[in-house]
N, C-alpha and C. Protein backbone atom coordinates (compact mmCIF):
# COMPACT_ATOMS: atom_id res chain seq x y z
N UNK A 1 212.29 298.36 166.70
CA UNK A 1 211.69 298.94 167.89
C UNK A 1 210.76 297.91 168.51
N UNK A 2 210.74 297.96 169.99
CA UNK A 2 209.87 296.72 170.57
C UNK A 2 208.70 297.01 170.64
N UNK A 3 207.79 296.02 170.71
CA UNK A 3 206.50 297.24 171.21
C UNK A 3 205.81 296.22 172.33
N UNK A 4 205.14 297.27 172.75
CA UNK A 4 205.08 297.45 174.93
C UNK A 4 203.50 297.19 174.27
N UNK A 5 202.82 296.14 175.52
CA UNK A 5 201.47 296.17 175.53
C UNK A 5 200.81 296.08 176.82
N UNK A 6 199.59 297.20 177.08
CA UNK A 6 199.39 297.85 178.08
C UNK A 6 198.32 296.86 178.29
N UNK A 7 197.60 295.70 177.67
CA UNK A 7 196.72 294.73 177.83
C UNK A 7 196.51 294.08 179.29
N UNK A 8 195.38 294.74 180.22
CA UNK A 8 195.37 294.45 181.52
C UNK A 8 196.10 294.92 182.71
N UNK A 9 197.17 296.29 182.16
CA UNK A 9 197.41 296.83 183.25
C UNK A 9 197.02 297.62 184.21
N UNK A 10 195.95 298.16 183.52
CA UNK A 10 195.21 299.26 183.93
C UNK A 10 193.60 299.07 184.06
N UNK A 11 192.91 298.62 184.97
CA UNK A 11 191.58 298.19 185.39
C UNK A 11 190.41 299.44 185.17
N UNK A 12 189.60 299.40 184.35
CA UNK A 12 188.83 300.72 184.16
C UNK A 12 187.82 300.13 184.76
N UNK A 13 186.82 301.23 185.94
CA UNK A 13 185.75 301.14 186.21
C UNK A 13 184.17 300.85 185.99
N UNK A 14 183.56 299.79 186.18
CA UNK A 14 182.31 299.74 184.87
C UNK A 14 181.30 300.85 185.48
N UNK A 15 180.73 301.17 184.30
CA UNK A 15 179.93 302.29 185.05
C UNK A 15 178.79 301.93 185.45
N UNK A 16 178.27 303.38 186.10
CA UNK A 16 177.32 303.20 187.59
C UNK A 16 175.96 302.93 186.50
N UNK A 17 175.20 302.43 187.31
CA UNK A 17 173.89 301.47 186.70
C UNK A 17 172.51 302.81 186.51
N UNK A 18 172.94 304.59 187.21
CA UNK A 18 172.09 304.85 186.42
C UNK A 18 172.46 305.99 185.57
N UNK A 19 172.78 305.61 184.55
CA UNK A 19 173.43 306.38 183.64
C UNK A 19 172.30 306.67 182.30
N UNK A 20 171.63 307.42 181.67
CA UNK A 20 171.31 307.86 180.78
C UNK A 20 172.52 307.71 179.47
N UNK A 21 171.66 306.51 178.74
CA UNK A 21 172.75 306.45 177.21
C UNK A 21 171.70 306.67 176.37
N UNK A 22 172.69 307.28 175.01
CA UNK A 22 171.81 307.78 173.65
C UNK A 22 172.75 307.21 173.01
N UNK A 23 171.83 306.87 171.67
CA UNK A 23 172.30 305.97 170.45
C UNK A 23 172.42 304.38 171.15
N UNK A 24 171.59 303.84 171.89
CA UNK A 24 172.18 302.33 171.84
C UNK A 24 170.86 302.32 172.81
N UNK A 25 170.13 300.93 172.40
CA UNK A 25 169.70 300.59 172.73
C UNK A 25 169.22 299.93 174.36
N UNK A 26 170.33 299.31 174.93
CA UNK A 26 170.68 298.73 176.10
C UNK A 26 172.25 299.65 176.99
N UNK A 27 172.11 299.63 178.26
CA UNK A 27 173.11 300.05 178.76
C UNK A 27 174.31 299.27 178.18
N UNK A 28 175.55 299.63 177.99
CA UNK A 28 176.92 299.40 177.71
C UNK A 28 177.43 298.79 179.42
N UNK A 29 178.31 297.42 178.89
CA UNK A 29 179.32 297.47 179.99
C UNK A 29 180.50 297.94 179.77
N UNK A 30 181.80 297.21 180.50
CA UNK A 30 182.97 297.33 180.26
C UNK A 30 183.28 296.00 179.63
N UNK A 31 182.60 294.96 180.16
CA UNK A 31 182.31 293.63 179.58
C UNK A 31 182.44 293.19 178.32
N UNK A 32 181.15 294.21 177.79
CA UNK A 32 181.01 294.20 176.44
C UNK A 32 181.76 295.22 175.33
N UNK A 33 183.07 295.80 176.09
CA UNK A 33 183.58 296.71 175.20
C UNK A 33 184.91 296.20 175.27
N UNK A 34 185.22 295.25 175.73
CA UNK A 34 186.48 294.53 176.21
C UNK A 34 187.06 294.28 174.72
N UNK A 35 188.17 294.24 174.28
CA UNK A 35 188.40 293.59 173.02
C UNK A 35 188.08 294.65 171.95
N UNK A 36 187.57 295.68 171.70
CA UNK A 36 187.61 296.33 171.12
C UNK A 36 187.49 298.08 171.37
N UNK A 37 188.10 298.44 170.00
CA UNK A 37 188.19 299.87 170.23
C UNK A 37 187.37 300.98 170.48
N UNK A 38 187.50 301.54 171.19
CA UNK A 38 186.18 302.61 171.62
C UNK A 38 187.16 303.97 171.54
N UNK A 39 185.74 304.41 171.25
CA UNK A 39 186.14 306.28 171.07
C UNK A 39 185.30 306.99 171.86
N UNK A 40 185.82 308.12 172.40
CA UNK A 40 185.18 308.78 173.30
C UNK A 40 184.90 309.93 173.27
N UNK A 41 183.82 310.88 172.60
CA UNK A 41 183.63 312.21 172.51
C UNK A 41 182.79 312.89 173.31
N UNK A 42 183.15 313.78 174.21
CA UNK A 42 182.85 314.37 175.53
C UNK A 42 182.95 315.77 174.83
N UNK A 43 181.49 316.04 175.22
CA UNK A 43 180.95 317.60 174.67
C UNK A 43 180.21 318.14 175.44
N UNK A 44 180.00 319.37 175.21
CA UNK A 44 179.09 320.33 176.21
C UNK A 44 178.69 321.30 175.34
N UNK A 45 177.20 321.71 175.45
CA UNK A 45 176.17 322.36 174.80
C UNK A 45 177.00 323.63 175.94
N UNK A 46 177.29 325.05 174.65
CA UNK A 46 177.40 326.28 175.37
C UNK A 46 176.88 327.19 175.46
């Protein structure tokens, strides 16, 4: 089986400069997440 690599097809947006982050010290780019794997858990207090 071949395998397909999606590396640069798809341009993700860096985010907007005023964003409230928890757990990290300094704002995150896209820059700095380039090259590696990220996980994304999106929750809401009910």
């Amino acid at each position: 089986m071949a395998t397909q690599s999606f590396a640069g097809t798809v341009n993700a947006p860096d985010f907007p400069d005023n964003v409230e982050w928890i757990n990290t010290d300094r704002p995150l780019s896209m820059a700095d997440l380039r090259g590696k794997v990220v996980v994304l858990d999106f929750w809401t207090y009910c």
